[in-house]
PDB file of N, CA and C in Angstrom:
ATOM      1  N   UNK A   1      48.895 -96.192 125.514  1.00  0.00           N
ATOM      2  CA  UNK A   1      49.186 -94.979 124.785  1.00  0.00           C
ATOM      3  C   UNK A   1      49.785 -93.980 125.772  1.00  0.00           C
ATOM      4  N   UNK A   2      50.617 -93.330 125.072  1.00  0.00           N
ATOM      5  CA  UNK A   2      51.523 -92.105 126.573  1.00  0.00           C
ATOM      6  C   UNK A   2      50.732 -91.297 126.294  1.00  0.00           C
ATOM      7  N   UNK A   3      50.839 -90.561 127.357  1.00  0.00           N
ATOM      8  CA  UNK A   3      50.225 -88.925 127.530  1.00  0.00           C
ATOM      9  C   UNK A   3      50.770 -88.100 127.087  1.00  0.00           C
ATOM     10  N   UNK A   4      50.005 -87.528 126.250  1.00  0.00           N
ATOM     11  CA  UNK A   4      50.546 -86.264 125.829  1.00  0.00           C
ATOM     12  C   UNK A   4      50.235 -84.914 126.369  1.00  0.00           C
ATOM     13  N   UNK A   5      51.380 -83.595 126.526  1.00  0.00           N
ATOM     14  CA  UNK A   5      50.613 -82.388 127.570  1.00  0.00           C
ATOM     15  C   UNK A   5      51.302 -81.084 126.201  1.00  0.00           C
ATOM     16  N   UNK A   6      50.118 -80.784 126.304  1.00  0.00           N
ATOM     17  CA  UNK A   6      50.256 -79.083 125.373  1.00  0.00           C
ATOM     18  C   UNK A   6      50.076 -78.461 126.903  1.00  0.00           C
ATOM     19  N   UNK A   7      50.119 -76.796 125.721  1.00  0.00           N
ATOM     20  CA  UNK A   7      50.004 -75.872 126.849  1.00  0.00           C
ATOM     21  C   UNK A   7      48.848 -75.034 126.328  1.00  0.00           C
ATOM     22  N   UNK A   8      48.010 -75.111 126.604  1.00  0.00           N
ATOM     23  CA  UNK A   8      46.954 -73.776 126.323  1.00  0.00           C
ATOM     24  C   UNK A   8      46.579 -72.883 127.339  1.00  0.00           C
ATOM     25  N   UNK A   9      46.679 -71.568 126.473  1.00  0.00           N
ATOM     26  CA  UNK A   9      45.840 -70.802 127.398  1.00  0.00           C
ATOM     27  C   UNK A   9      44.495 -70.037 127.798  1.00  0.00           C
ATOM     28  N   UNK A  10      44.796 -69.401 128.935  1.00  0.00           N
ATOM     29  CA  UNK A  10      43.657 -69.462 129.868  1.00  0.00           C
ATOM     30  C   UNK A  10      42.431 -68.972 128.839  1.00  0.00           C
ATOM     31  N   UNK A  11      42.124 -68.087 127.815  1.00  0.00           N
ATOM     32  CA  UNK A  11      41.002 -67.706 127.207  1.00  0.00           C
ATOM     33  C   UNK A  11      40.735 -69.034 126.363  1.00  0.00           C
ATOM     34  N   UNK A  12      41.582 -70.062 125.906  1.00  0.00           N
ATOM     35  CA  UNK A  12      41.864 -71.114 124.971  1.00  0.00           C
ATOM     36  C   UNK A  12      40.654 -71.964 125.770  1.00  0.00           C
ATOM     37  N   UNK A  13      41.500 -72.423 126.900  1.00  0.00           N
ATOM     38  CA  UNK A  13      40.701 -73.588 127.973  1.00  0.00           C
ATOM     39  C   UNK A  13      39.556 -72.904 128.057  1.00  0.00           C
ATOM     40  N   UNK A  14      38.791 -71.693 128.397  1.00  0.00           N
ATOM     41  CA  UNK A  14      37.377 -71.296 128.815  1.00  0.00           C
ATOM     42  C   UNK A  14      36.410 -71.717 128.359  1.00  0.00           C
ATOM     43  N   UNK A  15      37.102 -71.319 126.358  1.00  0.00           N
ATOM     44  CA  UNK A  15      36.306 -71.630 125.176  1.00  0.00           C
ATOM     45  C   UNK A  15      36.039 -72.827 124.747  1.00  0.00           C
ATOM     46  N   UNK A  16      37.078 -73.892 125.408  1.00  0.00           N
ATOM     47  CA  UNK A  16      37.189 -75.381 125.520  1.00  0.00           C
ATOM     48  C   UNK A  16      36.373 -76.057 126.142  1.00  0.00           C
ATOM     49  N   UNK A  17      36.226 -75.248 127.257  1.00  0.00           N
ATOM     50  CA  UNK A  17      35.212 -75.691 128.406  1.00  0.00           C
ATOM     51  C   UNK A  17      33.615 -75.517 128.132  1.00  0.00           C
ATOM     52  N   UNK A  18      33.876 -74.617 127.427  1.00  0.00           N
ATOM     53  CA  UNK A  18      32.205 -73.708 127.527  1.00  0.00           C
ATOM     54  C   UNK A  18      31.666 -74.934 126.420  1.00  0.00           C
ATOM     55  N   UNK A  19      32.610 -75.135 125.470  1.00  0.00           N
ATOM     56  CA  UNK A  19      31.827 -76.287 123.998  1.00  0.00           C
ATOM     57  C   UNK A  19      31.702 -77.247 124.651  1.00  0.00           C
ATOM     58  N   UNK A  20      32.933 -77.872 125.823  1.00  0.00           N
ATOM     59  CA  UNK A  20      32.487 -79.414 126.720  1.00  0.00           C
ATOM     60  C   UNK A  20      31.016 -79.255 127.075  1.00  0.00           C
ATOM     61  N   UNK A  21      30.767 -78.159 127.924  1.00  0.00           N
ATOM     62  CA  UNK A  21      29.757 -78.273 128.469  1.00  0.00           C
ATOM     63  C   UNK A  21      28.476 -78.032 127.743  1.00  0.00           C
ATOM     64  N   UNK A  22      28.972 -77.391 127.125  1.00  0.00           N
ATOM     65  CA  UNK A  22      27.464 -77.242 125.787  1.00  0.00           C
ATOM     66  C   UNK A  22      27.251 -78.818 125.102  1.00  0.00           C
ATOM     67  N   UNK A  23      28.005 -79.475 124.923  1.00  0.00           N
ATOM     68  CA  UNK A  23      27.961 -80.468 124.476  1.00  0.00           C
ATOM     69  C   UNK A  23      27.479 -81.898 125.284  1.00  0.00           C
ATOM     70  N   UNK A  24      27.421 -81.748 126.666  1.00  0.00           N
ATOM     71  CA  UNK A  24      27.494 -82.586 127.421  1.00  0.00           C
ATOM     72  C   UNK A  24      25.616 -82.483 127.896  1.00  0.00           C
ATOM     73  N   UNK A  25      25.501 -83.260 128.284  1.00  0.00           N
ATOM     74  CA  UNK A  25      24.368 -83.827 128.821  1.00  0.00           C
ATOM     75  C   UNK A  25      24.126 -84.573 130.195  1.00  0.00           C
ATOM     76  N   UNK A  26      22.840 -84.917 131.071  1.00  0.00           N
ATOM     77  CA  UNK A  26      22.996 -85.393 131.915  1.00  0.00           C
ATOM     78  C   UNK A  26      23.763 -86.921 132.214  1.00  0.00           C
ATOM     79  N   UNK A  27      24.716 -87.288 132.653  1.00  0.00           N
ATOM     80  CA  UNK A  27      24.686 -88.965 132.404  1.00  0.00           C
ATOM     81  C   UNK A  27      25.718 -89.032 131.379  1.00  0.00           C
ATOM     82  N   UNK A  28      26.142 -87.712 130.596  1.00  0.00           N
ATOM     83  CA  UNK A  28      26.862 -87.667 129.295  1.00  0.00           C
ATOM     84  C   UNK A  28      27.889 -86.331 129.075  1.00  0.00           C
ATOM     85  N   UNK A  29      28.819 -86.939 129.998  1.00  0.00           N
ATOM     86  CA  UNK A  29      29.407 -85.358 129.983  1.00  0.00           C
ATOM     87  C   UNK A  29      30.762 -85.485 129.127  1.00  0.00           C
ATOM     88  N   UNK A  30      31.084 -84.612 128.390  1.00  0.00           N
ATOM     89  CA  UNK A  30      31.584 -84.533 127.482  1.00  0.00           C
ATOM     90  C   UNK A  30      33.373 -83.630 128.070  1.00  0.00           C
ATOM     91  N   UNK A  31      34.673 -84.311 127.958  1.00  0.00           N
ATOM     92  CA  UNK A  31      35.515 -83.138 128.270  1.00  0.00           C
ATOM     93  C   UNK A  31      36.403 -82.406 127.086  1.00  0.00           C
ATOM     94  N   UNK A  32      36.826 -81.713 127.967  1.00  0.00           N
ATOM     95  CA  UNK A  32      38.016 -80.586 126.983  1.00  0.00           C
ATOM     96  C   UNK A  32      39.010 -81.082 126.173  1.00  0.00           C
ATOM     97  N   UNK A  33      39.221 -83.005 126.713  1.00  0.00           N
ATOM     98  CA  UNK A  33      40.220 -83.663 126.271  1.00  0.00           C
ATOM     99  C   UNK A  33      39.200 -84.272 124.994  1.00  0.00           C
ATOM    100  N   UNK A  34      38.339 -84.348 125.076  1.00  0.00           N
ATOM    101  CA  UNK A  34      37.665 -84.707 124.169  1.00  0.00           C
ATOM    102  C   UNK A  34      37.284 -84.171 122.800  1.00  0.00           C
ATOM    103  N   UNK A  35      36.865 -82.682 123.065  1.00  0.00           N
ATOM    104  CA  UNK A  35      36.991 -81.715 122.172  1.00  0.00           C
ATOM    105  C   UNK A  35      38.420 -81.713 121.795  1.00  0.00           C
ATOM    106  N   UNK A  36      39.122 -81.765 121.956  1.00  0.00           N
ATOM    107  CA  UNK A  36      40.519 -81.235 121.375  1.00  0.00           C
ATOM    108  C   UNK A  36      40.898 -83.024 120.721  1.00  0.00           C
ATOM    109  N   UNK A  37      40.657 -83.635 120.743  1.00  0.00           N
ATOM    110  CA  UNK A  37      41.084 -84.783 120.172  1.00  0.00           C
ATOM    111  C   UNK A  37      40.374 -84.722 118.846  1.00  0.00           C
ATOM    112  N   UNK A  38      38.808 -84.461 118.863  1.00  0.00           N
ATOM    113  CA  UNK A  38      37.955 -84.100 118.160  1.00  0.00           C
ATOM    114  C   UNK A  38      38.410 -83.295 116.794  1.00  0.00           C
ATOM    115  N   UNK A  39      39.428 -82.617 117.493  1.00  0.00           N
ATOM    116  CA  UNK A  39      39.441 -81.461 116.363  1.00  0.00           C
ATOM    117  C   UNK A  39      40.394 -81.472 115.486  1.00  0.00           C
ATOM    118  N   UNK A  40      41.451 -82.167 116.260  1.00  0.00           N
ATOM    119  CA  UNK A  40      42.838 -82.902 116.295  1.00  0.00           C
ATOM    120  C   UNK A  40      42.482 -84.127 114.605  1.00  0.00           C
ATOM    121  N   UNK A  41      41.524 -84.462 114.489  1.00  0.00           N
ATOM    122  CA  UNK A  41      41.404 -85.909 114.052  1.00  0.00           C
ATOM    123  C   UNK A  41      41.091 -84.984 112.439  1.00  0.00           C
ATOM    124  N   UNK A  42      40.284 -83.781 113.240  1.00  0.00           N
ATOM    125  CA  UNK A  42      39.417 -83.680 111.996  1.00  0.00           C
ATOM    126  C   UNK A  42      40.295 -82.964 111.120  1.00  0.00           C
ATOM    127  N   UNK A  43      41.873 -82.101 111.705  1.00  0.00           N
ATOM    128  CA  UNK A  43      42.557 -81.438 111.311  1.00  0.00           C
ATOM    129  C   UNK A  43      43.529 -82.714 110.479  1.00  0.00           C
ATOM    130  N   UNK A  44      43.955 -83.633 111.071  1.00  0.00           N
ATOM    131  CA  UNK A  44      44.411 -84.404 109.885  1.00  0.00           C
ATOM    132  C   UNK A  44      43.956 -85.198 109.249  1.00  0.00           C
ATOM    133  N   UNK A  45      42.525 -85.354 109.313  1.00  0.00           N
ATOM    134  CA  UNK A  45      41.247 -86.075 107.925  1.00  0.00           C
ATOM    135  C   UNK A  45      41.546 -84.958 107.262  1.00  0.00           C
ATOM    136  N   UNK A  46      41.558 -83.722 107.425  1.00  0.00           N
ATOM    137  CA  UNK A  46      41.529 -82.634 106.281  1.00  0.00           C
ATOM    138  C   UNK A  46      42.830 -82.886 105.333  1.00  0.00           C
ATOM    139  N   UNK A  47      43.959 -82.512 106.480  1.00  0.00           N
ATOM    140  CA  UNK A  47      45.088 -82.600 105.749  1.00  0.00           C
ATOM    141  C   UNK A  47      45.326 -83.721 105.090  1.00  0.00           C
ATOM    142  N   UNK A  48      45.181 -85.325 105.307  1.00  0.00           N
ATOM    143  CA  UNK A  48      45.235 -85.775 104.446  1.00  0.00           C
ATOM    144  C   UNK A  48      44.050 -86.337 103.255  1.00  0.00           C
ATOM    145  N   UNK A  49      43.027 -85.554 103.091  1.00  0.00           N
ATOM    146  CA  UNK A  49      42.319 -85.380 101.701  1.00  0.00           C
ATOM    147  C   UNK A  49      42.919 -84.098 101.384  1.00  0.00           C
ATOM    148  N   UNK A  50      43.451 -83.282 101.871  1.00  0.00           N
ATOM    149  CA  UNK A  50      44.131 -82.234 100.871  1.00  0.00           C
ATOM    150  C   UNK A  50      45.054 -83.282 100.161  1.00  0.00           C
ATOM    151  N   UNK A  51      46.122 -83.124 100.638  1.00  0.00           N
ATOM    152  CA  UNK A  51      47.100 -84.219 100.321  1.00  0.00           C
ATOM    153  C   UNK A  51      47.235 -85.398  99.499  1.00  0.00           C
ATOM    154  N   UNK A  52      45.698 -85.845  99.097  1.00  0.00           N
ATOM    155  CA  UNK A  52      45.089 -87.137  98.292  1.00  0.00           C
ATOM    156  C   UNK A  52      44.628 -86.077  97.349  1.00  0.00           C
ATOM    157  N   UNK A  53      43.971 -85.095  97.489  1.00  0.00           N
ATOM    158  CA  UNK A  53      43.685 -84.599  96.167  1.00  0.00           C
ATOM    159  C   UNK A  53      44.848 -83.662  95.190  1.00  0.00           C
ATOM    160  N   UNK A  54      46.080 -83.512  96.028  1.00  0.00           N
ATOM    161  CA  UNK A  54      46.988 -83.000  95.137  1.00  0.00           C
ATOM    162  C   UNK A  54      47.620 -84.044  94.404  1.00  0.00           C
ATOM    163  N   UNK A  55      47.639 -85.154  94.861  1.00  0.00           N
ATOM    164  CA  UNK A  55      48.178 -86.171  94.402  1.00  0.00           C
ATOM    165  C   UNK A  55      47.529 -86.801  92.877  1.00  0.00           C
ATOM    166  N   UNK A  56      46.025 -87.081  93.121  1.00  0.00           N
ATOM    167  CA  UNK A  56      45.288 -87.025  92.002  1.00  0.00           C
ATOM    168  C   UNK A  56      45.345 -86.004  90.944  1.00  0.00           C
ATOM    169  N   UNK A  57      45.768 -85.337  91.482  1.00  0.00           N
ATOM    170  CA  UNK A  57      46.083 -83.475  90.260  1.00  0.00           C
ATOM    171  C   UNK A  57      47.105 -84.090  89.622  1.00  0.00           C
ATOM    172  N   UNK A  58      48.256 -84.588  89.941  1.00  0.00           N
ATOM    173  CA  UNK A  58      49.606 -84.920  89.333  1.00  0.00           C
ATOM    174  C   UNK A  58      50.270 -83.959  90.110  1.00  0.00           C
ATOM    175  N   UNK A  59      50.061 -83.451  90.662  1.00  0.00           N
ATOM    176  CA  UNK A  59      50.482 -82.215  92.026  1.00  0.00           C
ATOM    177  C   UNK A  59      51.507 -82.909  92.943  1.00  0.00           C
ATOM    178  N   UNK A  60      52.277 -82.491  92.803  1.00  0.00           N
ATOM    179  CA  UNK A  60      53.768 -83.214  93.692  1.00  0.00           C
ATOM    180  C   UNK A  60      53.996 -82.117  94.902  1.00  0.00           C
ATOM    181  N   UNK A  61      54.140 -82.120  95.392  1.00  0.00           N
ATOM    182  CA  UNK A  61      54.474 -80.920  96.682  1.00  0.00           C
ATOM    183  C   UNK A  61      53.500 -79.695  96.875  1.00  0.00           C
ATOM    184  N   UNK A  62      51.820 -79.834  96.220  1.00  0.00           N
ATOM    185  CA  UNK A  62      51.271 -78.829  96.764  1.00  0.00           C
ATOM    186  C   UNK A  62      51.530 -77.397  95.417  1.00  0.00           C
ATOM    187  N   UNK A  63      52.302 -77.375  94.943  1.00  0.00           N
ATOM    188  CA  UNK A  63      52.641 -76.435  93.597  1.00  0.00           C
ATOM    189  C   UNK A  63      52.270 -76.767  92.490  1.00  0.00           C
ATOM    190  N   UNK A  64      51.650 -75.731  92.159  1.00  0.00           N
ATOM    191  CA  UNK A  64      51.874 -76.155  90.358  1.00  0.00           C
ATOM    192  C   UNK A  64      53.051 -75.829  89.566  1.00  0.00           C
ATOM    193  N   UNK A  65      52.760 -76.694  88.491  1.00  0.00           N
ATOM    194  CA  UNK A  65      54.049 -76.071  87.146  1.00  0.00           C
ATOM    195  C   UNK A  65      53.623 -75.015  86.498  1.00  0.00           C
ATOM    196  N   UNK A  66      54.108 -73.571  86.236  1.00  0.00           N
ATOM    197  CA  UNK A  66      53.732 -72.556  85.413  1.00  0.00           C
ATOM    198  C   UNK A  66      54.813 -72.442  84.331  1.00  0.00           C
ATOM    199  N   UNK A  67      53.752 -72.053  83.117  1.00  0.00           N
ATOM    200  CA  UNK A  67      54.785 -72.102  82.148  1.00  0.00           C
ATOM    201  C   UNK A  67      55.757 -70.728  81.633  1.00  0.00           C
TER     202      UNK A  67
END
């Protein structure tokens, strides 16, 4: 898999860091690349059950038909 590089910044990474480490344990340390993949996954599980449930609507592009 290639690497991928964003850019975040410095208050971004702190807040990144501070959840790694809250999250991490002895023997079990948890990183920033981790959290952000984390969130990454959960942002397009969302988007696509949005996306599955417009579809079930008869919902074509997210709009409705008004009459």
């Amino acid at each position: 898999m290639a690497e991928t590089s964003i850019y975040l910044d410095e208050d971004l990474k702190a807040d990144l860091d501070e959840i790694a480490h809250d999250r991490s344990s002895p023997g079990d340390r948890v990183s920033r690349s981790a959290i952000i993949q984390e969130a990454a996954q959960e942002y397009v599980d969302r988007h696509r059950s949005d996306e599955n449930l417009g579809e079930s609507d008869g919902d074509i592009g997210g709009s409705q038909a008004t009459n």
